[in-house]
Protein backbone atom coordinates (compact mmCIF):
# COMPACT_ATOMS: atom_id res chain seq x y z
CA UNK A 1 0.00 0.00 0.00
CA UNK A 2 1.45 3.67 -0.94
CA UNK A 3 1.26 6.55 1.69
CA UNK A 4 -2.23 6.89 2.81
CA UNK A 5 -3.42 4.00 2.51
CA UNK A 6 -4.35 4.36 -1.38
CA UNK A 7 -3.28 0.99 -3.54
CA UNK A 8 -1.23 1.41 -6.47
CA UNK A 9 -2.25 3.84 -9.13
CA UNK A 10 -4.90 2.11 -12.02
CA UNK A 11 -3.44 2.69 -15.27
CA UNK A 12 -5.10 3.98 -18.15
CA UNK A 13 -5.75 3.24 -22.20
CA UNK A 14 -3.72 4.74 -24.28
CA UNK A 15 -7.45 4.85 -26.06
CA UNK A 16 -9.04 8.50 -25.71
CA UNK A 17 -12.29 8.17 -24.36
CA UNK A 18 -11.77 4.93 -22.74
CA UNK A 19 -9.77 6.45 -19.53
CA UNK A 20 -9.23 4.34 -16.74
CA UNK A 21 -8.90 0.86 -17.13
CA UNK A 22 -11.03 -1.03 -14.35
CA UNK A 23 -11.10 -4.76 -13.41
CA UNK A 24 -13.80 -5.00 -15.60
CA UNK A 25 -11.79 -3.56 -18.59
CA UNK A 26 -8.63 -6.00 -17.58
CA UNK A 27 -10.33 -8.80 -18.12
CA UNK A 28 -11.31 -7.95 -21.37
CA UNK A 29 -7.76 -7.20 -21.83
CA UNK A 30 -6.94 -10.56 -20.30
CA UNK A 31 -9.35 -12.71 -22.34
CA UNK A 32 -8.06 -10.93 -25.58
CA UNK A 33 -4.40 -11.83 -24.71
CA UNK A 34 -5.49 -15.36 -23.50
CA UNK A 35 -6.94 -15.82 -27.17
CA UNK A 36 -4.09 -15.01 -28.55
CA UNK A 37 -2.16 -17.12 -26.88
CA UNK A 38 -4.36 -20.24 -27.58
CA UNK A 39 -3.49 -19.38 -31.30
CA UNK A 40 0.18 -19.62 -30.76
CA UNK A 41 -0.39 -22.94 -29.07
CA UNK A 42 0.93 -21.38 -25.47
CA UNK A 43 -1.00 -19.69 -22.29
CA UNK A 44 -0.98 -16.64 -21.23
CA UNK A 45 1.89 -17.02 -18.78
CA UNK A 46 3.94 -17.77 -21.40
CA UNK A 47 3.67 -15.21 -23.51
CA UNK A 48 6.43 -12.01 -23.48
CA UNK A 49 5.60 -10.07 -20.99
CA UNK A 50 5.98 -6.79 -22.99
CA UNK A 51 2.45 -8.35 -24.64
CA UNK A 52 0.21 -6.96 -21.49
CA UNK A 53 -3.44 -6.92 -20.72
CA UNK A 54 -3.52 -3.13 -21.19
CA UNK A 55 -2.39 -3.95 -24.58
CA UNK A 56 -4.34 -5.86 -25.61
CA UNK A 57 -7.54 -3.69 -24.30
CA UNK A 58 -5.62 -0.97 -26.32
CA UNK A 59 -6.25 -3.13 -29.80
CA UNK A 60 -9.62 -4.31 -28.50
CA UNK A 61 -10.87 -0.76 -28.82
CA UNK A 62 -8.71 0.57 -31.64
CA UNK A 63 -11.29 -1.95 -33.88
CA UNK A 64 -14.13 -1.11 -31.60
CA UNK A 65 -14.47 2.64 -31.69
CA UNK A 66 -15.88 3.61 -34.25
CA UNK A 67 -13.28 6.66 -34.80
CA UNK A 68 -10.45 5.73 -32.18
CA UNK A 69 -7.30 8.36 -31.61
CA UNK A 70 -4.69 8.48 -29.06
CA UNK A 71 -4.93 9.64 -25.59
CA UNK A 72 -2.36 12.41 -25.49
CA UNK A 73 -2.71 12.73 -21.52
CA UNK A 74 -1.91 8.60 -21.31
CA UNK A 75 1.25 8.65 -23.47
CA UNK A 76 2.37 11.55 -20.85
CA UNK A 77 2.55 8.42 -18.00
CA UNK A 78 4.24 5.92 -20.16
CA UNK A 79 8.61 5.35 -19.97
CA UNK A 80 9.43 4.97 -23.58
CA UNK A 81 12.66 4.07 -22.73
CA UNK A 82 11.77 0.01 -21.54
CA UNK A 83 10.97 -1.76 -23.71
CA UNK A 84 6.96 -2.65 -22.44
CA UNK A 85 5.88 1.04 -22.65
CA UNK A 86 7.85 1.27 -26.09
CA UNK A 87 6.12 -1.69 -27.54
CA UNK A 88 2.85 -0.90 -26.30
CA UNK A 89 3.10 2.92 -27.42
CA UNK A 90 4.42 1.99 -31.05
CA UNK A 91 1.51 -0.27 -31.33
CA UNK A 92 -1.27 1.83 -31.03
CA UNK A 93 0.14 4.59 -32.86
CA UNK A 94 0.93 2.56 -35.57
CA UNK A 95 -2.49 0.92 -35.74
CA UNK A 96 -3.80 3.95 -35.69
CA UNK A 97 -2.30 5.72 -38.45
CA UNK A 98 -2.45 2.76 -40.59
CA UNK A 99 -5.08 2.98 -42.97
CA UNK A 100 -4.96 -1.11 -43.07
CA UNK A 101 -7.21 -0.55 -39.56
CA UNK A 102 -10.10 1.41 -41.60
CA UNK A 103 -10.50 -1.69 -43.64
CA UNK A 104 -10.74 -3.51 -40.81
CA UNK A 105 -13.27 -1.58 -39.73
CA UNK A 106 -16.58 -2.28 -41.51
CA UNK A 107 -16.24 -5.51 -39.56
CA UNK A 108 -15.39 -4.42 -36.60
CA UNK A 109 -16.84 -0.96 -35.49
CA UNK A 110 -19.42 -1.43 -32.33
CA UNK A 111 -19.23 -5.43 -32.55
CA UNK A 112 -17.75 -6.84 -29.00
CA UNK A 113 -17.34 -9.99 -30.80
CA UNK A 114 -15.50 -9.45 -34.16
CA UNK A 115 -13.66 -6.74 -32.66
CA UNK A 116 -12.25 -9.28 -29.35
CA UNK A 117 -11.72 -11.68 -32.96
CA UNK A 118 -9.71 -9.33 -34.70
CA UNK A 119 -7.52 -8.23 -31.31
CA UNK A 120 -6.69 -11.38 -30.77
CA UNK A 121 -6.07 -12.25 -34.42
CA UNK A 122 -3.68 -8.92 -34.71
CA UNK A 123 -1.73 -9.69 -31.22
CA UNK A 124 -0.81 -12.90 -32.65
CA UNK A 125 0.51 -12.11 -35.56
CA UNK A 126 2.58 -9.04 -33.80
CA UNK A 127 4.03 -11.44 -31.50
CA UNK A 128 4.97 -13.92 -33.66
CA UNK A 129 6.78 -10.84 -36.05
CA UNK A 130 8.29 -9.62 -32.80
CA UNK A 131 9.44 -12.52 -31.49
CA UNK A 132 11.69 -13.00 -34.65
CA UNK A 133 13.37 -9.64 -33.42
CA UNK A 134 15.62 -9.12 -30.34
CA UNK A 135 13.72 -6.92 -27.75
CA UNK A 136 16.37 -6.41 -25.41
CA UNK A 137 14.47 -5.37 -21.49
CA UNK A 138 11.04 -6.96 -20.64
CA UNK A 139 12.09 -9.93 -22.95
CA UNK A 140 11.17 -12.36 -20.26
CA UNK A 141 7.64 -14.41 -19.88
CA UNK A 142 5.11 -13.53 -17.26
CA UNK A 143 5.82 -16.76 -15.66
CA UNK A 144 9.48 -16.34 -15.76
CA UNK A 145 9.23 -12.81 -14.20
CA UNK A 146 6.53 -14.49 -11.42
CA UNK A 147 9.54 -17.60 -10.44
CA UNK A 148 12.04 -15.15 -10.14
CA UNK A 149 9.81 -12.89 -7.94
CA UNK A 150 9.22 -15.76 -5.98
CA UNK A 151 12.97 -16.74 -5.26
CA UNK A 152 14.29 -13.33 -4.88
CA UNK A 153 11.17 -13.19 -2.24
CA UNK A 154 8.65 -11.01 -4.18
CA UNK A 155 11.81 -8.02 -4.27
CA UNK A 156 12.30 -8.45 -7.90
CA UNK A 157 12.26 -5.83 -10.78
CA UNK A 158 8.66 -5.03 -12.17
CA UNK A 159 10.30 -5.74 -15.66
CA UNK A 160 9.77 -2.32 -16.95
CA UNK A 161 14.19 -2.19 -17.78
CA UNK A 162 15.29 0.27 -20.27
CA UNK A 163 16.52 -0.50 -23.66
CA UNK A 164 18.62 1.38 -25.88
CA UNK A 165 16.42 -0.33 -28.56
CA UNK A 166 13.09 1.12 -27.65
CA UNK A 167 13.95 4.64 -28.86
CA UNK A 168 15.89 3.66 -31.84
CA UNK A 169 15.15 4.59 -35.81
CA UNK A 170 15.28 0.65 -35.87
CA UNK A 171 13.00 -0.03 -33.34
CA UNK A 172 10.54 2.34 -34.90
CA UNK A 173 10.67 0.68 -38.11
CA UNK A 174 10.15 -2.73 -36.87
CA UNK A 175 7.03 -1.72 -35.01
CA UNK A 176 5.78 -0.46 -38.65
CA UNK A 177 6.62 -2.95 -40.85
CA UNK A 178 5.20 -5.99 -37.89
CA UNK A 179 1.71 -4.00 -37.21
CA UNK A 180 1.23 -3.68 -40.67
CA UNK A 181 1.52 -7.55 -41.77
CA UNK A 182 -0.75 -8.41 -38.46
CA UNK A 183 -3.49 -5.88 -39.67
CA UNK A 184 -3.48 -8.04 -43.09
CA UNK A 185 -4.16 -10.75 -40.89
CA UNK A 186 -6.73 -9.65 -38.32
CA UNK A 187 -8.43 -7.86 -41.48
CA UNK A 188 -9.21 -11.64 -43.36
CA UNK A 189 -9.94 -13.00 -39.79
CA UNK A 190 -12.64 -10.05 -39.34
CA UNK A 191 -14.37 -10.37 -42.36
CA UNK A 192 -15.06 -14.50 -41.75
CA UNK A 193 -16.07 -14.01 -38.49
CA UNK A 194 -18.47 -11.12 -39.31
CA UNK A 195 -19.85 -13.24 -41.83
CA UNK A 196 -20.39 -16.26 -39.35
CA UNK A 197 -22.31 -13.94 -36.72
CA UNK A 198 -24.44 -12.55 -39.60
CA UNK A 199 -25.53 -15.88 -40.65
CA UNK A 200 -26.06 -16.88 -36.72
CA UNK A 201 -28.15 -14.01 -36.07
CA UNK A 202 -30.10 -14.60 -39.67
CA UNK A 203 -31.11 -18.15 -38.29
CA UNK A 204 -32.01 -16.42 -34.63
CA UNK A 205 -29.53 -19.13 -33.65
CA UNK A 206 -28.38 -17.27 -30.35
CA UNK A 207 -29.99 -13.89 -30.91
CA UNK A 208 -31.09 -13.14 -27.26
CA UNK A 209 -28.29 -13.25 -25.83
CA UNK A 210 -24.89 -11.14 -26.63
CA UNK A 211 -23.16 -13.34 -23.86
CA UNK A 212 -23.79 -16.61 -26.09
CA UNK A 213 -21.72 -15.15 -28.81
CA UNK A 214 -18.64 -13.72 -26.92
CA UNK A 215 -18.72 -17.03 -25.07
CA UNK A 216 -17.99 -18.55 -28.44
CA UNK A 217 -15.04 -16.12 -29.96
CA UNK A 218 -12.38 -18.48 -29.72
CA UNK A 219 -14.30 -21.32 -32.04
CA UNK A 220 -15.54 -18.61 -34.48
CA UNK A 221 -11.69 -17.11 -34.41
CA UNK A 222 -10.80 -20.67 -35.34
CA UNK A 223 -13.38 -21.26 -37.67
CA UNK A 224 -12.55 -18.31 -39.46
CA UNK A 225 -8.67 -19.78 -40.17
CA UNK A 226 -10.62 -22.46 -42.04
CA UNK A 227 -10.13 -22.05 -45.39
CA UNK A 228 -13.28 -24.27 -46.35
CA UNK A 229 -15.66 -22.47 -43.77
CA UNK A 230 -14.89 -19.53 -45.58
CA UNK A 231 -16.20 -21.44 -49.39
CA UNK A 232 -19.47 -22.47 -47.19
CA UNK A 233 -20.23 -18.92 -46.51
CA UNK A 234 -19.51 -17.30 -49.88
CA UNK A 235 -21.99 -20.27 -51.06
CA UNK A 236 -24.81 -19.80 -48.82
CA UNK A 237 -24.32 -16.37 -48.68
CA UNK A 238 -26.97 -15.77 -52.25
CA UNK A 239 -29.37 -18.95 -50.42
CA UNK A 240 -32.41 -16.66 -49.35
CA UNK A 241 -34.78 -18.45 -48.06
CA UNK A 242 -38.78 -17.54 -48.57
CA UNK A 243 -40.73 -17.65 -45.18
CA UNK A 244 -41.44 -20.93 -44.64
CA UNK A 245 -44.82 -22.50 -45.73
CA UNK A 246 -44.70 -25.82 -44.66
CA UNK A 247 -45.54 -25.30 -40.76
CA UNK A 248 -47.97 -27.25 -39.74
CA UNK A 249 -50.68 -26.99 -37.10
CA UNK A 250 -53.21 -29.12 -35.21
CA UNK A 251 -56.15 -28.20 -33.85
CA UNK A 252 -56.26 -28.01 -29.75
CA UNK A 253 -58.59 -26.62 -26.87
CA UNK A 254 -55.58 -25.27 -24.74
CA UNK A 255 -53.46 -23.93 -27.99
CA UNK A 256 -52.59 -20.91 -29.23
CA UNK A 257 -55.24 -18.27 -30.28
CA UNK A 258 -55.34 -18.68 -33.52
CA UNK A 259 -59.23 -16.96 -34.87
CA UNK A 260 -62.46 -17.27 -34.18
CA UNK A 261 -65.11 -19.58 -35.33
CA UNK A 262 -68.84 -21.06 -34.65
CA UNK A 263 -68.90 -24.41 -32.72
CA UNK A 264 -69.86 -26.05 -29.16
CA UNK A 265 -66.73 -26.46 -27.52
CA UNK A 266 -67.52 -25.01 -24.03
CA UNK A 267 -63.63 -24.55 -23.43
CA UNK A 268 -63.12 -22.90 -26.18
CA UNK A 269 -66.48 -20.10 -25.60
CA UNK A 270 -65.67 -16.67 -26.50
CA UNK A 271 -66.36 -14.06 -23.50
CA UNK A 272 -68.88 -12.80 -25.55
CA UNK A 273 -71.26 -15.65 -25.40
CA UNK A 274 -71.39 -15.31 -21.71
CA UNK A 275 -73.75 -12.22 -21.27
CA UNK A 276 -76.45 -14.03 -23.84
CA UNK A 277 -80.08 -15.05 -22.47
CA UNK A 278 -79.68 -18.58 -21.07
CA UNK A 279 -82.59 -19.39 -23.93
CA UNK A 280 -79.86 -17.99 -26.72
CA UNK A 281 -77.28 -19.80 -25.59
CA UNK A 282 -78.47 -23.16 -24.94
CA UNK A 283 -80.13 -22.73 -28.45
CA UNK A 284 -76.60 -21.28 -29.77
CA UNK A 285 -74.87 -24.08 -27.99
CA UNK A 286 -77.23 -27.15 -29.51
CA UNK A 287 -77.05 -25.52 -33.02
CA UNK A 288 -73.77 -25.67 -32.94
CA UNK A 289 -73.53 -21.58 -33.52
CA UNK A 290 -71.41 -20.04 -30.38
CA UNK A 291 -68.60 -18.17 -31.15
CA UNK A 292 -65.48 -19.92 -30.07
CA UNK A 293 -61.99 -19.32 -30.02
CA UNK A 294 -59.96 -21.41 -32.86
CA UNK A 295 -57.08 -22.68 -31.00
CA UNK A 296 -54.05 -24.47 -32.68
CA UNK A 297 -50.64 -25.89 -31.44
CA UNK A 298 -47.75 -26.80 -34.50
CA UNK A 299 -47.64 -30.16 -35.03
CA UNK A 300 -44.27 -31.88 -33.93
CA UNK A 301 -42.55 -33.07 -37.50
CA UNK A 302 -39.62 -35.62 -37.29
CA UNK A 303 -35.63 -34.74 -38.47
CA UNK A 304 -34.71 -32.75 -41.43
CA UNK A 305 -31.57 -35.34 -42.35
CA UNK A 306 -28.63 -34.22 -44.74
CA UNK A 307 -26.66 -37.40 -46.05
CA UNK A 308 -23.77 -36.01 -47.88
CA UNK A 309 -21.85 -37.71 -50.27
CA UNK A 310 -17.73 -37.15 -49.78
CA UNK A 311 -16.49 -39.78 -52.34
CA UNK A 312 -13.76 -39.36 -54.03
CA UNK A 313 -15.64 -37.55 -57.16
CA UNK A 314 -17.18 -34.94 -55.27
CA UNK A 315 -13.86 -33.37 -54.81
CA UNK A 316 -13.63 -29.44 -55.21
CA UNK A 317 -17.03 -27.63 -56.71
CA UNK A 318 -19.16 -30.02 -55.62
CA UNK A 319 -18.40 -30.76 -52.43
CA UNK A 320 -18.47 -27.23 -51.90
CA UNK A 321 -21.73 -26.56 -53.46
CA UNK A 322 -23.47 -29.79 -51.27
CA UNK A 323 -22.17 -28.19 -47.82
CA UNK A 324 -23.81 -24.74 -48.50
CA UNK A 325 -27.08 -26.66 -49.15
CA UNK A 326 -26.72 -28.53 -45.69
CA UNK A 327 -26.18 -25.23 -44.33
CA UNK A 328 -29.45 -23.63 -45.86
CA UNK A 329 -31.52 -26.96 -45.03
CA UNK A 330 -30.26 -26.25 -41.29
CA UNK A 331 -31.90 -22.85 -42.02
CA UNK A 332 -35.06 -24.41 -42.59
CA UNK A 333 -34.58 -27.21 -39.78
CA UNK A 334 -34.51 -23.73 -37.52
CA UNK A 335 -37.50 -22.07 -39.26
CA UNK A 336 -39.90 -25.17 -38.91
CA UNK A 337 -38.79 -26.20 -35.34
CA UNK A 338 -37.66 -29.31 -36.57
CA UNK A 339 -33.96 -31.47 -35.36
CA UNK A 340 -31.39 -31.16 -38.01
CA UNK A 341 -28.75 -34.14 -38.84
CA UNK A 342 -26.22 -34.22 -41.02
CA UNK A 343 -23.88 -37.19 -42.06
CA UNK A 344 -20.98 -37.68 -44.53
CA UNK A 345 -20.91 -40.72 -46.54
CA UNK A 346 -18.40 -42.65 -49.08
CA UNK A 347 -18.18 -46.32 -48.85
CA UNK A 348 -19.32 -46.39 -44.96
CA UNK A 349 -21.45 -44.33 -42.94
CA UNK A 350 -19.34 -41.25 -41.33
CA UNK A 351 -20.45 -40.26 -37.52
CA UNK A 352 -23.53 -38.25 -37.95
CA UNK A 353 -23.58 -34.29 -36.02
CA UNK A 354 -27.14 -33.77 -34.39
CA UNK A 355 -28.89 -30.31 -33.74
CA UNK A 356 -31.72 -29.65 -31.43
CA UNK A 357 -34.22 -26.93 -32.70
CA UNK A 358 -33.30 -24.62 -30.00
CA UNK A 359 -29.71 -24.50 -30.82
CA UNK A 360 -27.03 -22.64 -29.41
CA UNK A 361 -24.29 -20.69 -31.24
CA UNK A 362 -21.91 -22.95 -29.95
CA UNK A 363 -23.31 -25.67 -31.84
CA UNK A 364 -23.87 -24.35 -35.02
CA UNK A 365 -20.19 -23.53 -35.02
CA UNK A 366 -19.64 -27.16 -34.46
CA UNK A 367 -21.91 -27.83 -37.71
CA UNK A 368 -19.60 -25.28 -39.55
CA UNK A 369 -16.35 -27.00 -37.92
CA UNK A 370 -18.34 -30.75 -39.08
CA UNK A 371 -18.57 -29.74 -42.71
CA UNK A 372 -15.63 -27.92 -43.50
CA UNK A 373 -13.05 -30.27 -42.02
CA UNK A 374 -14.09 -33.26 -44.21
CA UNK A 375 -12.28 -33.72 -47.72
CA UNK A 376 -13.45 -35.49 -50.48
CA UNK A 377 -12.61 -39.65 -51.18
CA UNK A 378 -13.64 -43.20 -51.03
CA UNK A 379 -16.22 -45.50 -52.56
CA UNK A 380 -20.14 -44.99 -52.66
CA UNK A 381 -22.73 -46.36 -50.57
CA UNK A 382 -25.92 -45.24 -50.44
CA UNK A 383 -28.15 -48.21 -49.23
CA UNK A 384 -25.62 -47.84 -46.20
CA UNK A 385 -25.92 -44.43 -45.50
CA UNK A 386 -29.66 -44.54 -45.92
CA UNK A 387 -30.01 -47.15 -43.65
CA UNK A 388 -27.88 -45.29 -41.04
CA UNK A 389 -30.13 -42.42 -41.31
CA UNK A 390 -33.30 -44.28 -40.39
CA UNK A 391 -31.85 -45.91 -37.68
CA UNK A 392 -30.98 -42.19 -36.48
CA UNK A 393 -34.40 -40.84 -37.02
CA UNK A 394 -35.92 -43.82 -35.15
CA UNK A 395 -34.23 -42.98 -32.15
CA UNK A 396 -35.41 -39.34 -31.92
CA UNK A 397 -38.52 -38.47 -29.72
CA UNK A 398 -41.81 -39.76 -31.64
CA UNK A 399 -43.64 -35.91 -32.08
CA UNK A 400 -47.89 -36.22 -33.47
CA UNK A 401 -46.42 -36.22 -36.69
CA UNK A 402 -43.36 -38.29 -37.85
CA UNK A 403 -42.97 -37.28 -41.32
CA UNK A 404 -39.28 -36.82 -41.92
CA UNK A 405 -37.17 -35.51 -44.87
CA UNK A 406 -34.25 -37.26 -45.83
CA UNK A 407 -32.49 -35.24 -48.88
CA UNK A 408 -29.83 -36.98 -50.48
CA UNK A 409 -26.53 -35.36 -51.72
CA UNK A 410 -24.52 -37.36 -53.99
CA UNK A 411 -23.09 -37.44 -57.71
CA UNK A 412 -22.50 -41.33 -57.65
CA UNK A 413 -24.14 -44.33 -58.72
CA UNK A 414 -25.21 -47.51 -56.96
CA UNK A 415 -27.11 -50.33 -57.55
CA UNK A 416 -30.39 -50.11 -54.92
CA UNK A 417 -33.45 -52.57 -53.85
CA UNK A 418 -36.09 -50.28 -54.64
CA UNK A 419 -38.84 -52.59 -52.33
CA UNK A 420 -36.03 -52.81 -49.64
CA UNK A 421 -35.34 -49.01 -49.69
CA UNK A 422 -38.95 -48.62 -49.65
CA UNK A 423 -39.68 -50.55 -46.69
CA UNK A 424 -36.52 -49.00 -44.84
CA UNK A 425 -38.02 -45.49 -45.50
CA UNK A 426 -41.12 -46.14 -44.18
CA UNK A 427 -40.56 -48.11 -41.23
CA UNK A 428 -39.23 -44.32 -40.12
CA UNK A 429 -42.12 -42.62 -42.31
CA UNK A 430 -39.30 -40.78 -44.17
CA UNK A 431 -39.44 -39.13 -47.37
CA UNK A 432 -36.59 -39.11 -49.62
CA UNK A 433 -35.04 -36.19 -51.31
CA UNK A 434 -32.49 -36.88 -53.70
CA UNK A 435 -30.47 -34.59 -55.60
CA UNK A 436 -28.09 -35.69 -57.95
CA UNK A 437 -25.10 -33.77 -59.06
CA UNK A 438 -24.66 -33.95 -62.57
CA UNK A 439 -25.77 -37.31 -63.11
CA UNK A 440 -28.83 -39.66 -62.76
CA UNK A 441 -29.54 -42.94 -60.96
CA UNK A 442 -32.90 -45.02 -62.12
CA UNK A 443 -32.77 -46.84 -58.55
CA UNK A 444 -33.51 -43.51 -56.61
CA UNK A 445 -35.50 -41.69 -58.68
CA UNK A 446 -38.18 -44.93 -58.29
CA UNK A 447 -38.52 -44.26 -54.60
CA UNK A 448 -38.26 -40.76 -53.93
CA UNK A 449 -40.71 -38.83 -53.16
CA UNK A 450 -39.09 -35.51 -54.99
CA UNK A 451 -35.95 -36.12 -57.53
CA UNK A 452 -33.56 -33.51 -58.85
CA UNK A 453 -31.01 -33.93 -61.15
CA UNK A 454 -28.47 -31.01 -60.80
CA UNK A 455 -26.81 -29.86 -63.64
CA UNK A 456 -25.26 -26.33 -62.78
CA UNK A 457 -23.98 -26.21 -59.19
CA UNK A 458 -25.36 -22.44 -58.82
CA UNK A 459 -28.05 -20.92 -56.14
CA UNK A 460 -31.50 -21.13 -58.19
CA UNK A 461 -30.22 -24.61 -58.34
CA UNK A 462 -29.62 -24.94 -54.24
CA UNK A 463 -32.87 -22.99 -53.71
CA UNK A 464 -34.94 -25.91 -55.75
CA UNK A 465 -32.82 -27.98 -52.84
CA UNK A 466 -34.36 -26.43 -50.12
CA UNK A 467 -37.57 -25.14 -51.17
CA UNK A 468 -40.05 -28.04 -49.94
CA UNK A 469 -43.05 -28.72 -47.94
């Protein structure tokens, strides 16, 4: 404690606007660096401890603010001479008089999430370009500078030592050229994981709550290093989907209000009816003629089920083309209230990924994570895989109505049992959807109930896809 009992002095973001930085605010600072740790493959303890929470709430608001400049009043309390104050001071200025930041920016401007993305994504890269340099003075680790604290009995340095390097023409230049190639990054990184969020929030997946998505930064950070995850978005991105039709509703005395309409359903009696003569009413009520509510609940419907086909000649375009269609089937799955699967096939049945109606963000990122991380080869078998997908819808909750949609995703061709596929399908009172990519098969188009043959892998095409009732 410091004379008069005051702790030591809070320090403050080098951010105008954003003054002192609270526990609150170090945290964010702290999740950001943690984040960008996790990248490097290390923790937080290990990371250079010129790399500081403060820092990295620094970058955090740089991409948040809308217009960010540099607090004039802050730089006055830094020690350019070590090496931490150097490092962090060259970084903000230099982010901030980049222009690279202000195309950052239409992705990251008021967003906590793509802006903790992009932080984290622009940290990393820094450290890994300054770690390739000497930084003489605060060149230690956190946890290094803790063990030696703890041996020299908590006496030692605070590692805030001077370097001849921090005020150097050198130095100044290597901050440049290293914030400059991590903007390039964080920029790419940005743009994916705006696009993810925007197609989370399009399917409501998540939409209450602004806690469910910063919760999940790290998987859409990672997610947006996927090369493939980024080909599934530019896909689906042109997939609009109508409002859905195909909602279906059953009548019920304790539903939802619905209308009105004439019956003799005493539970069902609109207020109305109650001030009538008891003559008009018992008349009303034996006719058939008092004015009721109409009430309705939706009718439970079984799986939407995706079976996609990854053999070996669905490489490239195709492949591509089949997971933006699972993606804009789960769209529909969300719509109608209805479980979504999804399983990759080639010449054996691939472990299936399962969604709930009610999903959260978290596990729609898996379903991203699912379909971009499998590649293209094998065989073909799609009696397999079709019988692996009733055996999955079997085992889901029986709702009033069980009619499922299978839709089938392949370009291959396979010799089927029409009656035995038949009798599979309905034993789980499944309809099949099968959509054939540039090629035909006489087996499937006898027993589905809707068959597409798929000739240019385009959106009008994908929208035929999904379109059903």
């Amino acid at each position: 404690m410091e004379e008069g009992g005051r702790g030591r002095e809070r320090p403050f973001s080098l951010i105008s606007g954003v003054g002192e930085i609270d526990d609150v605010r170090l945290y964010r600072g702290s999740k950001v660096l943690d984040l960008a740790a996790k990248l490097m493959g290390v923790t937080g303890k290990d990371v250079n401890e010129v790399f500081t929470p403060e820092l990295a709430l620094d970058v955090f608001y740089a991409f948040y603010l809308p217009i960010p400049s540099i607090d004039e009043n802050a730089v006055k309390r830094l020690d350019v001479k070590n090496t931490r104050d150097a490092v962090r001071l060259g970084t903000v200025a230099n982010l901030l008089s980049s222009m690279g930041l202000w195309r950052v920016k239409p992705f990251t401007s008021g967003d906590n999430v793509t802006s903790v993305v992009a932080a984290a994504s622009f940290l990393e890269r820094l450290m890994r370009q300054l770690s390739r340099q000497k930084l003489e003075g605060g060149s230690k680790s956190r946890g290094e500078r803790g063990r030696e604290k703890s041996r020299d009995g908590g006496s030692g340095d605070s590692g805030d030592s001077e370097s001849p390097l921090a005020s150097s023409p050198e130095f100044e230049q290597m901050m440049r050229s290293a914030v400059e190639k991590a903007l390039e990054t964080a920029e790419r990184d940005a743009r994916t994981a705006k696009s993810i969020k925007q197609l989370l929030s399009g399917l409501g997946v998540g939409s209450a709550s602004t806690l469910a998505f910063d919760e999940s930064a790290d998987e859409i950070l990672r997610l947006a290093r996927e090369t493939d995850v980024q080909k599934i978005l530019d896909n689906v991105e042109g997939i609009k989907l109508a409002a859905s039709k195909s909602r279906r509703e059953a009548r019920f005395s304790r539903g939802w209000i619905r209308g009105l309409e004439y019956g003799s359903d005493l539970e069902r009696v609109h207020y109305s009816q109650l001030v009538l003569p008891d003559e008009y009413f018992l008349a009303s009520y034996a006719n058939s003629k008092l004015l009721l509510y109409e009430k309705v609940l939706n009718s439970a419907r079984g799986p939407i089920y995706v079976l996609l086909d990854k053999s070996g000649s669905m490489v490239g375009a195709k492949i591509d083309w089949a997971r933006a269609v699972a993606v804009a089937l789960f769209k529909k799955s969300v719509e109608e209230n209805r479980r979504f699967y999804a399983r990759f096939f080639d010449s054996v049945a691939h472990q299936p990924i399962s969604l709930k109606p009610n999903t959260k963000p978290r596990e729609f990122l898996k379903l991203l994570s699912y379909l971009a991380r499998v590649k293209a080869g094998g065989g073909t078998d799609i009696s397999g895989a079709l019988k692996a997908a009733v055996e999955d819808i079997l085992s889901t909750p029986r709702g009033e109505e069980r009619v499922s949609d299978i839709i089938l995703i392949t370009d291959g061709e396979d010799r089927l049992n029409p009656e035995q596929l038949e009798a599979t399908l309905r034993r789980a009172e499944a309809r099949l959807h099968s959509v054939i990519i540039q090629g035909h098969n006489p087996y499937l188009k006898k027993v589905s109930h809707r068959y597409m043959s798929v000739k240019k892998l385009e959106t009008k095409e994908a929208l035929k896809v999904v379109d059903f009732t």
